[in-house]
C-alpha atoms as a PDB file:
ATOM      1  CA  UNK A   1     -48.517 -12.302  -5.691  1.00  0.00           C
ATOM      2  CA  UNK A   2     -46.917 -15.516  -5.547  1.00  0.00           C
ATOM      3  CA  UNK A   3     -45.407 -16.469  -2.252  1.00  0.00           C
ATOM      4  CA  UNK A   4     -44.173 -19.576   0.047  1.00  0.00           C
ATOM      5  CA  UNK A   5     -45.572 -19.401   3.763  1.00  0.00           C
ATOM      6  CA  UNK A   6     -43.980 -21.970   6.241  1.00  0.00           C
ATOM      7  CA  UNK A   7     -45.504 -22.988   9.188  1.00  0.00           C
ATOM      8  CA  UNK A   8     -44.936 -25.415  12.163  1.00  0.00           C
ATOM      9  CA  UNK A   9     -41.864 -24.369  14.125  1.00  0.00           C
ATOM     10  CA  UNK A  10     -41.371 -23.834  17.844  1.00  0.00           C
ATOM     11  CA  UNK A  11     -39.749 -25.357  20.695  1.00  0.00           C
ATOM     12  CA  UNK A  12     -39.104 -28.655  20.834  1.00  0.00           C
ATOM     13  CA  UNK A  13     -37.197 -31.129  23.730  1.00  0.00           C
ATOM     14  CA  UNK A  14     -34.287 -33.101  22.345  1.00  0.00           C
ATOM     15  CA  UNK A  15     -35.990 -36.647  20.824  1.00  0.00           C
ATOM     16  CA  UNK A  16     -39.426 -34.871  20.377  1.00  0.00           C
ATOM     17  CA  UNK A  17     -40.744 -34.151  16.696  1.00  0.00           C
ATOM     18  CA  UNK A  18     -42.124 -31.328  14.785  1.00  0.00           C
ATOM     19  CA  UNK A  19     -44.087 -31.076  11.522  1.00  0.00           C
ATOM     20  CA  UNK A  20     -43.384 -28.032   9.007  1.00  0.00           C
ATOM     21  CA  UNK A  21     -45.621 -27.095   6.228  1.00  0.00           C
ATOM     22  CA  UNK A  22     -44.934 -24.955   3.324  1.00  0.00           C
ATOM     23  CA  UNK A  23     -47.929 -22.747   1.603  1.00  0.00           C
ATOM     24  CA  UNK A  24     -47.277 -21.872  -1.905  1.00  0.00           C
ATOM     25  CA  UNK A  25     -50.156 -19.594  -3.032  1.00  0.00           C
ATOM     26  CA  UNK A  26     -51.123 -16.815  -5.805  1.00  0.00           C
ATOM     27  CA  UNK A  27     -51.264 -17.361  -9.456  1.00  0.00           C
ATOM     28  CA  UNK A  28     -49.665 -20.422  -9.436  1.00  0.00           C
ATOM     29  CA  UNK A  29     -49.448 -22.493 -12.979  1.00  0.00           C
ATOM     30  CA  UNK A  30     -47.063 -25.140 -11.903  1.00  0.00           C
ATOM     31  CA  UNK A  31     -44.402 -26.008  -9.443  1.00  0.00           C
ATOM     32  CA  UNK A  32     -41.800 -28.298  -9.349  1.00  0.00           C
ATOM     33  CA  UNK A  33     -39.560 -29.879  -6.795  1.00  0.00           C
ATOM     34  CA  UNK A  34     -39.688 -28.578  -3.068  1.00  0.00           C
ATOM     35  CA  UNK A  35     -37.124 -28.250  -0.745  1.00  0.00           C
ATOM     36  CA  UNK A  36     -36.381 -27.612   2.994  1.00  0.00           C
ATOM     37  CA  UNK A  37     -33.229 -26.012   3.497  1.00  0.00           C
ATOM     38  CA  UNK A  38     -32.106 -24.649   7.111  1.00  0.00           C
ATOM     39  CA  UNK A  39     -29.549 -21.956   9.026  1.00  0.00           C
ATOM     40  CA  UNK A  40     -28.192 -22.151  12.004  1.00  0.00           C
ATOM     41  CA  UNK A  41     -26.673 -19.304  14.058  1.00  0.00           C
ATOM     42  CA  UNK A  42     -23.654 -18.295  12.575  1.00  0.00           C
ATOM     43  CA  UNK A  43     -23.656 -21.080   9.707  1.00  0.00           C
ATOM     44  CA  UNK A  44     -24.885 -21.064   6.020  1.00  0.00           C
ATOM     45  CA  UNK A  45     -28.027 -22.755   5.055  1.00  0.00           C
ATOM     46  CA  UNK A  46     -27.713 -25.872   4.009  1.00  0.00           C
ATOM     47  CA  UNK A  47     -30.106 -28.330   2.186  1.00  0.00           C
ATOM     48  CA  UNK A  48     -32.185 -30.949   4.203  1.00  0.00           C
ATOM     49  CA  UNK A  49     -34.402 -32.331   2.072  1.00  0.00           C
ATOM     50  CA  UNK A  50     -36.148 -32.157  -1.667  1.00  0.00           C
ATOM     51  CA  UNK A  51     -38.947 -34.196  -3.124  1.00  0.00           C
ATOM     52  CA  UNK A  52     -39.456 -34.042  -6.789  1.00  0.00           C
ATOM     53  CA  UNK A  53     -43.107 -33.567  -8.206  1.00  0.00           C
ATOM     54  CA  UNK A  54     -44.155 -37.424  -8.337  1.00  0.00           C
ATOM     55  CA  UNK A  55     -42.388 -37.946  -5.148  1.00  0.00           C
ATOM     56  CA  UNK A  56     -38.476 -39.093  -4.836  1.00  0.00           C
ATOM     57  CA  UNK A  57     -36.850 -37.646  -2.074  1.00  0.00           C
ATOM     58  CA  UNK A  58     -32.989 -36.724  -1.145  1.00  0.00           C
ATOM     59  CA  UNK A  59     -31.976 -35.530   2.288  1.00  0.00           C
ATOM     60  CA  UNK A  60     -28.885 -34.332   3.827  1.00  0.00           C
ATOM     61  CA  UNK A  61     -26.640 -37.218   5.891  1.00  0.00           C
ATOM     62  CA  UNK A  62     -27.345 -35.564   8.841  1.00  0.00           C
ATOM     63  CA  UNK A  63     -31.140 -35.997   9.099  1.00  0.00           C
ATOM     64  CA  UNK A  64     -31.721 -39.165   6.798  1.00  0.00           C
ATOM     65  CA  UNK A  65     -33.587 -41.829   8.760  1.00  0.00           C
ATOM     66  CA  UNK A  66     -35.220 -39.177  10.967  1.00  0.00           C
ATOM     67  CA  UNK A  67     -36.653 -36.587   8.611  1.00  0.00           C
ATOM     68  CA  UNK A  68     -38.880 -37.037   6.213  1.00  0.00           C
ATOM     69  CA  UNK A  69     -40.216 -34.926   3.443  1.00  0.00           C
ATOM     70  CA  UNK A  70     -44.117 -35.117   1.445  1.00  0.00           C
ATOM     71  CA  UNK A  71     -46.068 -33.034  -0.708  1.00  0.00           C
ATOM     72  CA  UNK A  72     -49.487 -32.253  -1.423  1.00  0.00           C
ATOM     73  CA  UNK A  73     -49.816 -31.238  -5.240  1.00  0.00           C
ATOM     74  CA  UNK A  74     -53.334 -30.531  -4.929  1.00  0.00           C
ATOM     75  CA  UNK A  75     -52.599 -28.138  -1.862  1.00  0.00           C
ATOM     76  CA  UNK A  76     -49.396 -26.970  -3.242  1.00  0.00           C
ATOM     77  CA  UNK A  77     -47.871 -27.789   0.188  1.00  0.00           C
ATOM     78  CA  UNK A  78     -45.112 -29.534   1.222  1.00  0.00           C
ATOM     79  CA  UNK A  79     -44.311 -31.313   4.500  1.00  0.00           C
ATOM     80  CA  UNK A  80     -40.762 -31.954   7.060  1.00  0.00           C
ATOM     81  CA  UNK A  81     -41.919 -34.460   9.561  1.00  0.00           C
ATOM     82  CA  UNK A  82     -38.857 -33.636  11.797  1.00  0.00           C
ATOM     83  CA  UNK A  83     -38.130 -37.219  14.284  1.00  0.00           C
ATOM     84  CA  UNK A  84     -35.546 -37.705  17.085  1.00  0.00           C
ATOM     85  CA  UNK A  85     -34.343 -34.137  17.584  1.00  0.00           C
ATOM     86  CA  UNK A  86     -31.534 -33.075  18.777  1.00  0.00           C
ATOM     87  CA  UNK A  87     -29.815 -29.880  19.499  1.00  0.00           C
ATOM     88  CA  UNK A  88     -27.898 -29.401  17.012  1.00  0.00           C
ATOM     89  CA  UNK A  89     -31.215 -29.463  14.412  1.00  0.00           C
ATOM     90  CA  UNK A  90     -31.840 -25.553  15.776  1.00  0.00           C
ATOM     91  CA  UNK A  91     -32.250 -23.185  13.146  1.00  0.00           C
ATOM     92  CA  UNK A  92     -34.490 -21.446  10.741  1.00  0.00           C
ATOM     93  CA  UNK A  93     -35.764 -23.407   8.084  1.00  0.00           C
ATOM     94  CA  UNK A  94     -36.865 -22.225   4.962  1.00  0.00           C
ATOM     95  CA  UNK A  95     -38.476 -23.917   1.998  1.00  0.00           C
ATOM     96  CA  UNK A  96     -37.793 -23.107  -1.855  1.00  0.00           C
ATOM     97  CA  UNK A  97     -39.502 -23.875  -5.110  1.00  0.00           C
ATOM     98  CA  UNK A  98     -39.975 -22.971  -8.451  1.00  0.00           C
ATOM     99  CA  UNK A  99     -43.039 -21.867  -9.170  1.00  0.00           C
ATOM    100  CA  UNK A 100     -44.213 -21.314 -12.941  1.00  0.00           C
ATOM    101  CA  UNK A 101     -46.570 -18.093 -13.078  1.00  0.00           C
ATOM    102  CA  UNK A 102     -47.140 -15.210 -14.933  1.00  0.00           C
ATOM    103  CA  UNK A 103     -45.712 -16.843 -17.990  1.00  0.00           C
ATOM    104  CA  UNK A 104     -42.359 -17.353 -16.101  1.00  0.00           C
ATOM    105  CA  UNK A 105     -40.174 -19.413 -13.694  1.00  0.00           C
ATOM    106  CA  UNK A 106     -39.793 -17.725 -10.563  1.00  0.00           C
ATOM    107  CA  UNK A 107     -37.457 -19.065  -7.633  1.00  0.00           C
ATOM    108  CA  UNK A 108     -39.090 -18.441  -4.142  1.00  0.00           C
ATOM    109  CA  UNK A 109     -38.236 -18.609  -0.531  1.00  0.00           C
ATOM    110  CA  UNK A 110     -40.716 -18.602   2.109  1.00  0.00           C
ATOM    111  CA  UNK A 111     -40.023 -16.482   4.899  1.00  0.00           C
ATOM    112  CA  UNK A 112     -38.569 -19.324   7.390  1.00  0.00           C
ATOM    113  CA  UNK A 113     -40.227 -20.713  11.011  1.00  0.00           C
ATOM    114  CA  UNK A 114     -37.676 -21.116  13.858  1.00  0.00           C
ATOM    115  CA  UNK A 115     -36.743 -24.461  15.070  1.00  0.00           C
ATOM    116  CA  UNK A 116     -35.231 -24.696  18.534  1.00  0.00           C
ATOM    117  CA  UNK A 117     -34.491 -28.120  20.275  1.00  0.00           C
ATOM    118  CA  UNK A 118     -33.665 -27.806  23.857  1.00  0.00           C
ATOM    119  CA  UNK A 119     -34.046 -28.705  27.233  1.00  0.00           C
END
């Protein structure tokens, strides 16, 4: 079974930083971009960031210059270094990808990790 496992959330003071990671594993032929995407209490998810297989990025205005996205082909991981913080950054995030296996495209989420920032 092919599946995305995050990793890495938890409590966090306003300014402090977290690191996600994101698992893919199972019968995995290819995958292609990564993305974080995140939901707050009462809010739809939203896109933060994607990274394309050799590497470009994008990111959501709201985190640009303090998030920043990698990836680990060999691994099949992918990375949010989360910088500077703040409050209103709580929510689950959850990463996505398609992942080529069993002869077919298949669009996964992971399962999400909680992010809280607070004091």
């Amino acid at each position: 079974q092919v599946q995305l496992v995050e990793s890495g959330g938890g409590l966090v003071q306003p300014g402090g930083s977290l690191r996600l990671s994101c698992v893919a594993s199972g019968s995995i032929i290819a995958i292609s971009h990564m993305g974080w995407y995140r939901q707050a209490p009462g809010k739809e998810r939203e896109l933060v960031a994607t990274i394309t297989v050799p590497g470009a990025t994008t990111y959501a205005d709201s985190v640009k210059g303090r998030f920043s996205v990698s990836r680990d082909n060999a691994k099949n991981t992918v990375y949010l270094q989360m910088n500077s913080l703040k409050p209103e950054d709580t929510a689950v995030y959850y990463c996505n990808a398609p992942i080529f296996s069993g002869g077919r495209w298949l669009e996964l989420w992971g399962q999400g990790t909680l992010v809280t920032v607070s004091s």
